[in-house]
Each structure stands twice: as structure tokens, then as C-alpha cells.
PDB file of N, CA and C in Angstrom:
ATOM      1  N   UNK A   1      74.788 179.071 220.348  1.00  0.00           N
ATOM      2  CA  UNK A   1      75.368 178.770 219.055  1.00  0.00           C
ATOM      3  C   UNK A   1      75.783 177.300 219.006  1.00  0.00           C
ATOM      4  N   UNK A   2      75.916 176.978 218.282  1.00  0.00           N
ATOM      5  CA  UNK A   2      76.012 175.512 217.563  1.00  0.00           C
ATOM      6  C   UNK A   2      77.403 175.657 217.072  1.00  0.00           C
ATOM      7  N   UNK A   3      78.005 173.945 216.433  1.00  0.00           N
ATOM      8  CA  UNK A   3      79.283 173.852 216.239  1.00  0.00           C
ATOM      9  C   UNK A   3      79.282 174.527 214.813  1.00  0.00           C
ATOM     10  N   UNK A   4      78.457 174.514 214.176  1.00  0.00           N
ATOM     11  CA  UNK A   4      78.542 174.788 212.626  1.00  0.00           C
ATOM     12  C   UNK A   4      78.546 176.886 212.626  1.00  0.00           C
ATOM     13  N   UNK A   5      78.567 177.616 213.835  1.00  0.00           N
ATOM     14  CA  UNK A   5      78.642 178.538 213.663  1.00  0.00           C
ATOM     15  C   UNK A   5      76.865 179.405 213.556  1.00  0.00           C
ATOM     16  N   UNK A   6      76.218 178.506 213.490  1.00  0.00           N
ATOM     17  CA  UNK A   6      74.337 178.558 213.511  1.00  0.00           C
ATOM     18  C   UNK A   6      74.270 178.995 215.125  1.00  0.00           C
ATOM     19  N   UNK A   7      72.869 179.545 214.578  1.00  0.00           N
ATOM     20  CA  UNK A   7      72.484 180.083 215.994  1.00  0.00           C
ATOM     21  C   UNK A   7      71.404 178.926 216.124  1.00  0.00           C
ATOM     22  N   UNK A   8      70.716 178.270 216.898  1.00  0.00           N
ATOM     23  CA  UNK A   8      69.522 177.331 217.143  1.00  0.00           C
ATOM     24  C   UNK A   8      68.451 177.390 216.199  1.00  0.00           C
ATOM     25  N   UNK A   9      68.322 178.842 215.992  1.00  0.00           N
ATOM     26  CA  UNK A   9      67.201 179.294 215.187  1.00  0.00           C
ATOM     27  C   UNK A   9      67.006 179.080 214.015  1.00  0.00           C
ATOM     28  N   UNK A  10      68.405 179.333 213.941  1.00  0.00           N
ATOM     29  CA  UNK A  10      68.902 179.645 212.264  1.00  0.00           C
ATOM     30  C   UNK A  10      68.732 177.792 211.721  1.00  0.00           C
ATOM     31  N   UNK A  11      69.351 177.068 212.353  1.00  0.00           N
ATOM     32  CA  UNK A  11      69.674 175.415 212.275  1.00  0.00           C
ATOM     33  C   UNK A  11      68.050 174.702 212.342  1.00  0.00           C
ATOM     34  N   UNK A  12      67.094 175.694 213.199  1.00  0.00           N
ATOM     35  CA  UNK A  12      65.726 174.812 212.801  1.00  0.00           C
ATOM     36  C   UNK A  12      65.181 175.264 211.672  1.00  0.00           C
ATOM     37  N   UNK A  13      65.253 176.330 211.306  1.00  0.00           N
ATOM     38  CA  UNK A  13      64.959 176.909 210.377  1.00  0.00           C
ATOM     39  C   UNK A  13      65.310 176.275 208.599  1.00  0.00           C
ATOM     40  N   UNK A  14      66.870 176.266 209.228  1.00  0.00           N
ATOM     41  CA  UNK A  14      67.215 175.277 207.719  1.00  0.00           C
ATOM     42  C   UNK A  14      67.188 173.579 208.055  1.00  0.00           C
ATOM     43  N   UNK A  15      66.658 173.333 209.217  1.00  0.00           N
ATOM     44  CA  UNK A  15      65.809 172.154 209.271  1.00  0.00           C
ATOM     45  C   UNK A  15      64.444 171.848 208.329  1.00  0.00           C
ATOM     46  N   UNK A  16      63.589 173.029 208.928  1.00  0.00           N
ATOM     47  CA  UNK A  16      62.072 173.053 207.957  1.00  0.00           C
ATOM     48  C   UNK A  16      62.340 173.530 206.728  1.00  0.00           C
ATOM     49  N   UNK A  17      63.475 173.918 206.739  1.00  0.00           N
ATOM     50  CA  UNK A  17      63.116 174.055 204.882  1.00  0.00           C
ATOM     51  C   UNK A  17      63.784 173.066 204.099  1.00  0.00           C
ATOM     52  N   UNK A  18      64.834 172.206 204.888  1.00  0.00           N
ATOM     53  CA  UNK A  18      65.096 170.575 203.996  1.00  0.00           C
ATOM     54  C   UNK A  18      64.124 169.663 204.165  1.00  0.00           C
ATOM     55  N   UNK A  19      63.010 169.994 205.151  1.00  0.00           N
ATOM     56  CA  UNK A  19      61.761 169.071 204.990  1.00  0.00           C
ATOM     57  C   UNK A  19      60.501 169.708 204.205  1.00  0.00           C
ATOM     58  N   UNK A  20      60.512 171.032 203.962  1.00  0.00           N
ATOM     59  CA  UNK A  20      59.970 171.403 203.207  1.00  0.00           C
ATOM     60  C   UNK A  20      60.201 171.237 201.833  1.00  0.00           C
ATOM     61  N   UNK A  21      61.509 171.364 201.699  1.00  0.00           N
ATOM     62  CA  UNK A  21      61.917 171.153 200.063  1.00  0.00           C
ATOM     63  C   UNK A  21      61.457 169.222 199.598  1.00  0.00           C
ATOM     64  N   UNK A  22      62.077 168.646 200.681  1.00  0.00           N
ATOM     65  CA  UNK A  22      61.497 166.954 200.315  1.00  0.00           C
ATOM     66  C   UNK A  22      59.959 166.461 200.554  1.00  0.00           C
ATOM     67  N   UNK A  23      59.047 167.860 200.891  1.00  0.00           N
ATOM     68  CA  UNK A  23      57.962 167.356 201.096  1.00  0.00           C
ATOM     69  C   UNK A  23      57.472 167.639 199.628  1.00  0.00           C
ATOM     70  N   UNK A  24      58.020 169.033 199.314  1.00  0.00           N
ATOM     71  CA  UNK A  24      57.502 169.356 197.989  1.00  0.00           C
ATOM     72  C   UNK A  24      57.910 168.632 196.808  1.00  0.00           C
ATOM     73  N   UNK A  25      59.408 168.119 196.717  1.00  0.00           N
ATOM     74  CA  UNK A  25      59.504 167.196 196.100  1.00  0.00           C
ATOM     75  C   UNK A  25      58.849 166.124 195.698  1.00  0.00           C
ATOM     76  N   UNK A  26      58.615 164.705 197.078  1.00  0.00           N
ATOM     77  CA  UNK A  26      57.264 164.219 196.905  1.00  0.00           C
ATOM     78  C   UNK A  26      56.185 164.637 196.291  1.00  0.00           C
ATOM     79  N   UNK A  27      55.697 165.388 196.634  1.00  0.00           N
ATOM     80  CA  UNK A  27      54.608 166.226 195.939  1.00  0.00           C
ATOM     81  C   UNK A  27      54.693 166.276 194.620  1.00  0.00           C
ATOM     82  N   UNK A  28      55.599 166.848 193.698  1.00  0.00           N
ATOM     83  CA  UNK A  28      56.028 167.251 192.572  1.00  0.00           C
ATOM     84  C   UNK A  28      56.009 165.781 191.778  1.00  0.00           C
ATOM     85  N   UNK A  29      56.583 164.816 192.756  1.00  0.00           N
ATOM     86  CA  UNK A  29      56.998 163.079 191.955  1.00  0.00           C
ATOM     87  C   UNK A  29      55.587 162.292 192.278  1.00  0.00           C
ATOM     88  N   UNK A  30      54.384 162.733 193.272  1.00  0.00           N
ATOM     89  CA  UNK A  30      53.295 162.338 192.842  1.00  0.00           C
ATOM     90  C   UNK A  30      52.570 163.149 192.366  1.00  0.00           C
ATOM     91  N   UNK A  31      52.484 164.436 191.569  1.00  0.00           N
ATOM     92  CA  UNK A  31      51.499 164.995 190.813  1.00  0.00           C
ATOM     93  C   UNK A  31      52.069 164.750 189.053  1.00  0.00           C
ATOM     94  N   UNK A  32      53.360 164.664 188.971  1.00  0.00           N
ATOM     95  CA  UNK A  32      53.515 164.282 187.896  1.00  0.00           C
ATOM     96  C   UNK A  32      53.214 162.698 187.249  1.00  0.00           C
ATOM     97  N   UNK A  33      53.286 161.691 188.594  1.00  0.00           N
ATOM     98  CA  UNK A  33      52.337 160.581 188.293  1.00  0.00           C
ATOM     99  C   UNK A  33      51.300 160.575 187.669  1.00  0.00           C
ATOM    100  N   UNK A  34      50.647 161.486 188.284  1.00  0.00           N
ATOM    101  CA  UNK A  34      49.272 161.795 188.600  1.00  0.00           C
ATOM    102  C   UNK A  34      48.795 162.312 187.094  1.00  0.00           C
ATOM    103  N   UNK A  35      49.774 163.308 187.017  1.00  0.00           N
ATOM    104  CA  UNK A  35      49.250 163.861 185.423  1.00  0.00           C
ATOM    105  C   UNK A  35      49.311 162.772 184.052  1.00  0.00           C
ATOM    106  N   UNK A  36      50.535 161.859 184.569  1.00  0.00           N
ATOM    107  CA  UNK A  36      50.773 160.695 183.560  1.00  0.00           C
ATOM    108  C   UNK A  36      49.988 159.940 183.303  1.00  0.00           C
ATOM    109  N   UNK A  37      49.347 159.725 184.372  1.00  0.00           N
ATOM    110  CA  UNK A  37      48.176 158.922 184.412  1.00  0.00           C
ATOM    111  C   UNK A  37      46.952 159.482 183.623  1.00  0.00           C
ATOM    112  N   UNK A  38      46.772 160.413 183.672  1.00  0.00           N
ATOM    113  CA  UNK A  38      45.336 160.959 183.303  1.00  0.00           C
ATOM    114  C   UNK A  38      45.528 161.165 181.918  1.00  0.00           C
ATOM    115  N   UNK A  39      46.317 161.277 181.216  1.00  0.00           N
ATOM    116  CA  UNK A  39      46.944 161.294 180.121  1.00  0.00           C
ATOM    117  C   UNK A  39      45.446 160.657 179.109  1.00  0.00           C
ATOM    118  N   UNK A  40      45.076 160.880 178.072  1.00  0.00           N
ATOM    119  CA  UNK A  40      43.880 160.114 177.103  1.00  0.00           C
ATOM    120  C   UNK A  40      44.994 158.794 177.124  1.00  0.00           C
ATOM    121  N   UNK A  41      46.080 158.429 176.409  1.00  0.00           N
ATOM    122  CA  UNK A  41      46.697 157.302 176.197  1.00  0.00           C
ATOM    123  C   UNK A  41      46.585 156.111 177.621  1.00  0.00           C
ATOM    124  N   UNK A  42      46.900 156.702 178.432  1.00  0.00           N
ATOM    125  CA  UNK A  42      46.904 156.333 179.794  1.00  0.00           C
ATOM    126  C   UNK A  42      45.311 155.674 180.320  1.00  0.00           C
ATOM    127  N   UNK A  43      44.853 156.787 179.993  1.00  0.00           N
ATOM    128  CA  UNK A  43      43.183 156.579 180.550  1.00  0.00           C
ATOM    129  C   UNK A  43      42.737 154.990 179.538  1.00  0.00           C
ATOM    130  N   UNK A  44      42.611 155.165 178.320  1.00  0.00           N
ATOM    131  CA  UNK A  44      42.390 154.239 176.791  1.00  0.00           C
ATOM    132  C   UNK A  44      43.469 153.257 177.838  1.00  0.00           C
ATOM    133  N   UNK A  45      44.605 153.094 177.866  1.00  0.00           N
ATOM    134  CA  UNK A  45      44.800 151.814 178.300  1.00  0.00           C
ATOM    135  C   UNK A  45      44.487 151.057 179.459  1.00  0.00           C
ATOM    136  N   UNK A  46      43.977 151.723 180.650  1.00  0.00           N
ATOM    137  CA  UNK A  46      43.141 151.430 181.432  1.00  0.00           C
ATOM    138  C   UNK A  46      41.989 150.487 180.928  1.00  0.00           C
ATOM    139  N   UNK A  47      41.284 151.180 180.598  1.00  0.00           N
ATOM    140  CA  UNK A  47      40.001 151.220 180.060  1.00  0.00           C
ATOM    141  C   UNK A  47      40.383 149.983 179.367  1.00  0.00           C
ATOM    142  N   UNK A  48      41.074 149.580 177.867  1.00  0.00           N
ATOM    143  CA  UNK A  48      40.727 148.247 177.379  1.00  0.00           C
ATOM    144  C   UNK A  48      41.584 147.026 178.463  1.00  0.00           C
ATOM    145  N   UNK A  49      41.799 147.526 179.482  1.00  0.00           N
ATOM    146  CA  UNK A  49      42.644 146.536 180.212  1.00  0.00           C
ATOM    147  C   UNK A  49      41.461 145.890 181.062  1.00  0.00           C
ATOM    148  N   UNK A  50      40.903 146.843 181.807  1.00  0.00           N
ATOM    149  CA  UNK A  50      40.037 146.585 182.289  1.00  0.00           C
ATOM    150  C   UNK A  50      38.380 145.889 181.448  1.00  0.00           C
ATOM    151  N   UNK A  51      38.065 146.352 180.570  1.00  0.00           N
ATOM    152  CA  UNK A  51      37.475 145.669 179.685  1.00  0.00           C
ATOM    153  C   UNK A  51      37.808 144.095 179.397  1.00  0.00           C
ATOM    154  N   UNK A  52      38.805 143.982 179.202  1.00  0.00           N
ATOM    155  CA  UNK A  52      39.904 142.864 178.270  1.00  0.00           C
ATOM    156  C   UNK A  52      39.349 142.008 179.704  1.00  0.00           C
ATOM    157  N   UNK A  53      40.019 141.998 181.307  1.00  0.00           N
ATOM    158  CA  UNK A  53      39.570 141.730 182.073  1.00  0.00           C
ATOM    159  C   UNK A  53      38.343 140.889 182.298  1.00  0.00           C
ATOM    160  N   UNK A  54      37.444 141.826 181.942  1.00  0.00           N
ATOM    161  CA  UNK A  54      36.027 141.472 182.733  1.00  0.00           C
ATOM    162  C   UNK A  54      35.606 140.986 181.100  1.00  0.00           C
ATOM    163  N   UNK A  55      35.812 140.956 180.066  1.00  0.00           N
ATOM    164  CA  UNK A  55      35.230 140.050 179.281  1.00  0.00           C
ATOM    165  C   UNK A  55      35.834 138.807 179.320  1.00  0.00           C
ATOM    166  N   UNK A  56      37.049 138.440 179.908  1.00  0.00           N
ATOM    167  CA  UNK A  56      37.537 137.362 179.813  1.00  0.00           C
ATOM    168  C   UNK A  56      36.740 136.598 180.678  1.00  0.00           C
ATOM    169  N   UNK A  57      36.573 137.210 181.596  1.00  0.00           N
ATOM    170  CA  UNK A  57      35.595 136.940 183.132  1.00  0.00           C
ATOM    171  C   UNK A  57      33.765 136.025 182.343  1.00  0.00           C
ATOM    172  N   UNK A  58      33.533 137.240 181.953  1.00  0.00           N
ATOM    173  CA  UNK A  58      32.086 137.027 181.293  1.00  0.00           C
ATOM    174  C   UNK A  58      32.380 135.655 180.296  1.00  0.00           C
ATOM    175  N   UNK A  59      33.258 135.680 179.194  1.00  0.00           N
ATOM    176  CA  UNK A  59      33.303 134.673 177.804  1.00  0.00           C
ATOM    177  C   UNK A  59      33.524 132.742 179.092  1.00  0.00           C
ATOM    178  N   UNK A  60      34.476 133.518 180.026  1.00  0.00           N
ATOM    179  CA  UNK A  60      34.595 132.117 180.850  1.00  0.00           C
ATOM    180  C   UNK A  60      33.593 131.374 181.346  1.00  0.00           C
ATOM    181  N   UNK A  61      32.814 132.206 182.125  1.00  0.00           N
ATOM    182  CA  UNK A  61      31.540 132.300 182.505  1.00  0.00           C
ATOM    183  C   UNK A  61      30.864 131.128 181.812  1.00  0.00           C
ATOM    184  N   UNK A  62      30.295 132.256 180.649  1.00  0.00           N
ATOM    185  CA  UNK A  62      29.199 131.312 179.164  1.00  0.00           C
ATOM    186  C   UNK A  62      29.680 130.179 178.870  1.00  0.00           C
ATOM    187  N   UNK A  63      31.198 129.853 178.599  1.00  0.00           N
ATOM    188  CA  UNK A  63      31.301 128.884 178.293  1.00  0.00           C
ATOM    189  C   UNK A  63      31.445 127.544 179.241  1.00  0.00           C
ATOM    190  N   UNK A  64      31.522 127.923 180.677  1.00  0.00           N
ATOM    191  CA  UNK A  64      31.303 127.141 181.563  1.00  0.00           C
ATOM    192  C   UNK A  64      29.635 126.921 181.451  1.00  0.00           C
ATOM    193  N   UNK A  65      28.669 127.790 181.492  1.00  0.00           N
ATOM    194  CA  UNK A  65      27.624 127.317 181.629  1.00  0.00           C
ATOM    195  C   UNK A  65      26.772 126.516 180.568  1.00  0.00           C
ATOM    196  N   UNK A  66      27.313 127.206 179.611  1.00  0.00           N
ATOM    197  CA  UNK A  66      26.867 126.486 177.904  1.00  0.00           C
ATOM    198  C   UNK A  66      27.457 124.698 178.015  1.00  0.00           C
ATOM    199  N   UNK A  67      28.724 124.681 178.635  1.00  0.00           N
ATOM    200  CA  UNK A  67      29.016 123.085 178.978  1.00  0.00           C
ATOM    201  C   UNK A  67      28.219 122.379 179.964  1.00  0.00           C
ATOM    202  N   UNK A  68      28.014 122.550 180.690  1.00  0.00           N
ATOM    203  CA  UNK A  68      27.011 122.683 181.658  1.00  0.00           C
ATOM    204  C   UNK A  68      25.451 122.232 181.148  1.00  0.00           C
ATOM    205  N   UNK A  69      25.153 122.618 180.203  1.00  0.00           N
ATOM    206  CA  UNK A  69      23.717 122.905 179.343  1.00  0.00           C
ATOM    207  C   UNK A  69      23.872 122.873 177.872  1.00  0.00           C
ATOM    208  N   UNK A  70      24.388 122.289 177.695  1.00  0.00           N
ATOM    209  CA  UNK A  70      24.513 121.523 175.921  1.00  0.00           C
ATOM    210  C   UNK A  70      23.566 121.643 175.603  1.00  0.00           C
ATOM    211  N   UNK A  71      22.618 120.698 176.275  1.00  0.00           N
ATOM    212  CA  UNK A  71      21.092 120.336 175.283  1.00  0.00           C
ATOM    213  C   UNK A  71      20.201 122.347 175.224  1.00  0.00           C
ATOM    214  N   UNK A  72      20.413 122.539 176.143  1.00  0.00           N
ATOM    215  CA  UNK A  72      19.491 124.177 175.839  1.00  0.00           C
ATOM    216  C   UNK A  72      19.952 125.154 174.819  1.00  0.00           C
ATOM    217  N   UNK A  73      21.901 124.790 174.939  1.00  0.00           N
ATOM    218  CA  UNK A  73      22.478 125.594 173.917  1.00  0.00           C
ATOM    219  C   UNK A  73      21.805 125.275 172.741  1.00  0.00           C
ATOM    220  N   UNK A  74      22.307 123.784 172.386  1.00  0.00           N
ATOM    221  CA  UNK A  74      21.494 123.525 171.153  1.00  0.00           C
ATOM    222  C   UNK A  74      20.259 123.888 170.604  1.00  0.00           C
ATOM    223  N   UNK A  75      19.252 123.436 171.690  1.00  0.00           N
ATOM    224  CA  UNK A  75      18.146 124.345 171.347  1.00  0.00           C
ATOM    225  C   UNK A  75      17.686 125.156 171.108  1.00  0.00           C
ATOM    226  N   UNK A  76      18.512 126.199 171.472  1.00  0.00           N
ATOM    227  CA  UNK A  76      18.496 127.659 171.314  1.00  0.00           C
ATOM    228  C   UNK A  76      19.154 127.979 169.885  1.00  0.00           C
ATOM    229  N   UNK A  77      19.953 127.541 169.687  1.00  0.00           N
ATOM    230  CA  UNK A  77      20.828 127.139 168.381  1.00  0.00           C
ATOM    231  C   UNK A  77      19.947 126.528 167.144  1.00  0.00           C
ATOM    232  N   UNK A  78      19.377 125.917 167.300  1.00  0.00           N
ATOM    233  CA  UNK A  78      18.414 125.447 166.690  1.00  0.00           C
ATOM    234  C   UNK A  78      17.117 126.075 166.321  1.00  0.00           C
ATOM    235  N   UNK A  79      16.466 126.542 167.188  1.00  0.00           N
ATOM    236  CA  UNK A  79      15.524 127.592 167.030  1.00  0.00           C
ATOM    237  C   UNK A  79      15.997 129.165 166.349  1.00  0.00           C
ATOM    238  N   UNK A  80      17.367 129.307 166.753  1.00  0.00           N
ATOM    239  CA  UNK A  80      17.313 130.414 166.067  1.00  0.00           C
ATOM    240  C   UNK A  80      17.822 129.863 164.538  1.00  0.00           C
ATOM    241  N   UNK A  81      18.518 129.104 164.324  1.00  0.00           N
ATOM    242  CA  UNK A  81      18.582 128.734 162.680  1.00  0.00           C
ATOM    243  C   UNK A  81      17.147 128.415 161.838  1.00  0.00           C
ATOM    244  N   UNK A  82      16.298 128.102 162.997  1.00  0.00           N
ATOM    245  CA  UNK A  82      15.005 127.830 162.128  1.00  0.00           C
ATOM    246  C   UNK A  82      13.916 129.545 162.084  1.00  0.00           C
ATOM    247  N   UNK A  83      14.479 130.221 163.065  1.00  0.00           N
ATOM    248  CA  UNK A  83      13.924 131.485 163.183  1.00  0.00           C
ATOM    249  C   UNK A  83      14.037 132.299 161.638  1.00  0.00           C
ATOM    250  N   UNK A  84      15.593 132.262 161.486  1.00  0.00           N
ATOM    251  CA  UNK A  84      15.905 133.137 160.440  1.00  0.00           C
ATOM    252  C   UNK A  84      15.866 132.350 159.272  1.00  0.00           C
ATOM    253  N   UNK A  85      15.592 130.904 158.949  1.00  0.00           N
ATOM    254  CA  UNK A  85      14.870 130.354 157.851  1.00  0.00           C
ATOM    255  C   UNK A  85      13.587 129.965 157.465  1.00  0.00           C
ATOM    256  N   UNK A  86      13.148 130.827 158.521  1.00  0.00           N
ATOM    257  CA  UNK A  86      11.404 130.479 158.338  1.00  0.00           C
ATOM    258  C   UNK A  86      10.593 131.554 157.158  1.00  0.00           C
ATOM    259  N   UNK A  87      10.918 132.430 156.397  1.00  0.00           N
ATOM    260  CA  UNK A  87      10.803 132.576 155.004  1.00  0.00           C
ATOM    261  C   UNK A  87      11.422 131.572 154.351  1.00  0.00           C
ATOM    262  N   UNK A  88      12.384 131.435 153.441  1.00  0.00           N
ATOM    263  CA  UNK A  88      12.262 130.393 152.579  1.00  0.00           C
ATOM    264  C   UNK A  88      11.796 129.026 152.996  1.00  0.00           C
ATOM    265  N   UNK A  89      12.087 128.319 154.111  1.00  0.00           N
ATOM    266  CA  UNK A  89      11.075 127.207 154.920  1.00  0.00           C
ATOM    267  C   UNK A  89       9.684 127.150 154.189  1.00  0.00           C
ATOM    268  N   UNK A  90       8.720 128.537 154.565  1.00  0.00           N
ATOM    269  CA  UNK A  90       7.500 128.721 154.341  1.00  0.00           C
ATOM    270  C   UNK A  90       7.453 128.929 152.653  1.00  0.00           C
ATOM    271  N   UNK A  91       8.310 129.524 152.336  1.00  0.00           N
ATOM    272  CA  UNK A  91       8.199 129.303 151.126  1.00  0.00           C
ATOM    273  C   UNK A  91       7.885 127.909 150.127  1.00  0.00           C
ATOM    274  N   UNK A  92       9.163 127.063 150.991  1.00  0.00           N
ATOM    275  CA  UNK A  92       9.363 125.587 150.137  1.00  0.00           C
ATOM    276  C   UNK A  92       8.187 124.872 150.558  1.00  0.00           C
ATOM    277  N   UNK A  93       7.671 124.851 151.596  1.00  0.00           N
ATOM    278  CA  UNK A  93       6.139 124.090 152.402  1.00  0.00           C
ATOM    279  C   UNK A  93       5.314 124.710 151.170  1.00  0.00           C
ATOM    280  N   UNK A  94       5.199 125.884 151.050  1.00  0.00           N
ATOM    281  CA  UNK A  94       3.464 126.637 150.386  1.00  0.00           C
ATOM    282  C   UNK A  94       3.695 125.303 148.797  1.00  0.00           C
ATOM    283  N   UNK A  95       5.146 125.612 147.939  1.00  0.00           N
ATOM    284  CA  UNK A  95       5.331 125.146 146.987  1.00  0.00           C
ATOM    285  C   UNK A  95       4.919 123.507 147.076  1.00  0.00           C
ATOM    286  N   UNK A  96       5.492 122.761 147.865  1.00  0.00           N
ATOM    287  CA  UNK A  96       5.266 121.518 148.194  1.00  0.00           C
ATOM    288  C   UNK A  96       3.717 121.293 148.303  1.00  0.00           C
ATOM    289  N   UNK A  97       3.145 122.243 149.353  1.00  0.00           N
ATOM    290  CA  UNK A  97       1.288 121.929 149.275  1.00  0.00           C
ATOM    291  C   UNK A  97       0.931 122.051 147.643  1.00  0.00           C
ATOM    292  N   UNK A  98       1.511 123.202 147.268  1.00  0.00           N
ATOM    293  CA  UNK A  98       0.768 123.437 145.688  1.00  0.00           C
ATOM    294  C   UNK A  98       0.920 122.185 144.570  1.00  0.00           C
ATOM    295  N   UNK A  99       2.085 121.539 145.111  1.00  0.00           N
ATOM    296  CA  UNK A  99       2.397 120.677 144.159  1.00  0.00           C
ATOM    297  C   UNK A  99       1.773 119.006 144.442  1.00  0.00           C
ATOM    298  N   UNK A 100       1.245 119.148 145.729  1.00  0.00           N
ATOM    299  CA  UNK A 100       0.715 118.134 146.118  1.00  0.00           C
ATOM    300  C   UNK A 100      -0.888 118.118 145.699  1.00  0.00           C
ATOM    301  N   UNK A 101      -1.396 119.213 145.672  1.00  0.00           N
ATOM    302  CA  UNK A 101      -2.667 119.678 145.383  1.00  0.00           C
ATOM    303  C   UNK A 101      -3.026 119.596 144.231  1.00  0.00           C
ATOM    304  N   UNK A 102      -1.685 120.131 142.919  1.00  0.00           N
ATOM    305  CA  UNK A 102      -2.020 119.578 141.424  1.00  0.00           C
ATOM    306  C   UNK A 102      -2.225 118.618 141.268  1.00  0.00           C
ATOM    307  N   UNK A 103      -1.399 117.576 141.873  1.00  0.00           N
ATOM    308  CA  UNK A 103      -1.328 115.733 141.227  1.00  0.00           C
ATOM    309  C   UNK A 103      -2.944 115.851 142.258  1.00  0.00           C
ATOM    310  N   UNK A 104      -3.441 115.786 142.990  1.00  0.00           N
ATOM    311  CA  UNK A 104      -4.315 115.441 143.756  1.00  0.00           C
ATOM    312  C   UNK A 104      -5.882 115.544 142.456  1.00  0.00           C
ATOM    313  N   UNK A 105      -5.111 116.587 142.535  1.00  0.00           N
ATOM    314  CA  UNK A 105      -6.169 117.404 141.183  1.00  0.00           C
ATOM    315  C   UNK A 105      -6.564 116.796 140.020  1.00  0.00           C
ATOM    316  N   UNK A 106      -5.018 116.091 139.689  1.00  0.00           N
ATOM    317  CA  UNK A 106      -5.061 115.549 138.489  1.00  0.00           C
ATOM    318  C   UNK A 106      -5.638 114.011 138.591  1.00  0.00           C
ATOM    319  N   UNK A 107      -4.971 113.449 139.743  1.00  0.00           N
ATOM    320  CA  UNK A 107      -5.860 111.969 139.871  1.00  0.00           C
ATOM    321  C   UNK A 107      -6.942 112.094 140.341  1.00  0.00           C
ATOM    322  N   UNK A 108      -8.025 113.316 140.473  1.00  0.00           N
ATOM    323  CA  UNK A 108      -9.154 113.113 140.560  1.00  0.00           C
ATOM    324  C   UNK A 108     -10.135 113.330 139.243  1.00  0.00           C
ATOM    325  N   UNK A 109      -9.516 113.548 138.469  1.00  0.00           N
ATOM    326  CA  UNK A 109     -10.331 114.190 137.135  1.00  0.00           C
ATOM    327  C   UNK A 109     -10.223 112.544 135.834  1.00  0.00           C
TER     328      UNK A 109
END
């Protein structure tokens, strides 16, 4: 027997179960993490954090390399403004030949 009136047995006994109760505790204070986390709100803020992240990563990137390469940006810049004006472009050229072709017409007659 022990000073507290416990028998040895009894004293390990309510040993493993104050380490049982604080193991389960733990347990309890990381599964409720755990559930907090997984939460849709939780998950969604992950997610644009991590996004937010790696586009900052990427936009840094381009614009380091675009400084880097001015003249190609431009070019590229350029070609595509002439890409998506190449109807009316072709338009104003056909008009311009036609109109060059009347007077041609006319100072030959």
C-alpha cells in the first residue's frame, strides 16, 4: 500500500487512465483541427491563397522576362494588333486599289 491509502495496482491503474484521458484529449484537440480545416470555407481559403501565391510567382516571372525582351514583346504586340485588324486593313487596301484603278482608268481614256 501506498501513502494515499492505494494499493500499487490501483495507483498504476489511475496512472493509465490520466494518460489515457490526456492522450484522448490530444486527440479530440487534433481532430477537431482537423475537421476545421476541411471545412468548404477553410478548404476555398486555402485554395485562393495558394493560387494568389503562385500567380504572383507566374505575373513576376512575365514581367521579368517581357523586360528582359521588349523588342519580342512588342512584336508580338504588334502582330497581334495587326492580326485582329486585318479585315478592315484588307478592306481599306481593296478600296484604295479600286480607287487607284478608276483615276488610272480615267487618265487613260
Amino acid at each position: 500500500m501506498s501513502k494515499s491509502g492505494k494499493s500499487d495496482a490501483e495507483e498504476a491503474l489511475a496512472r493509465q487512465r490520466e494518460a489515457r484521458d490526456r492522450a484522448r484529449a490530444g486527440f479530440a484537440t487534433r481532430l477537431n483541427k482537423l475537421r476545421e480545416e476541411m471545412t468548404p470555407d477553410a478548404i476555398a481559403g486555402r485554395l485562393i491563397e495558394d493560387l494568389t501565391y503562385k500567380t504572383q510567382g507566374v505575373v513576376g516571372q512575365a514581367m521579368e522576362i517581357a523586360n528582359d525582351n521588349r523588342g519580342v514583346v512588342a512584336g508580338t504586340v504588334a502582330a497581334l494588333a495587326m492580326w485582329a485588324a486585318r479585315r478592315p486593313m484588307g478592306r481599306g487596301l481593296s478600296a484604295l486599289v479600286s480607287r487607284i484603278a478608276r483615276r488610272k482608268a480615267k487618265e487613260t481614256k
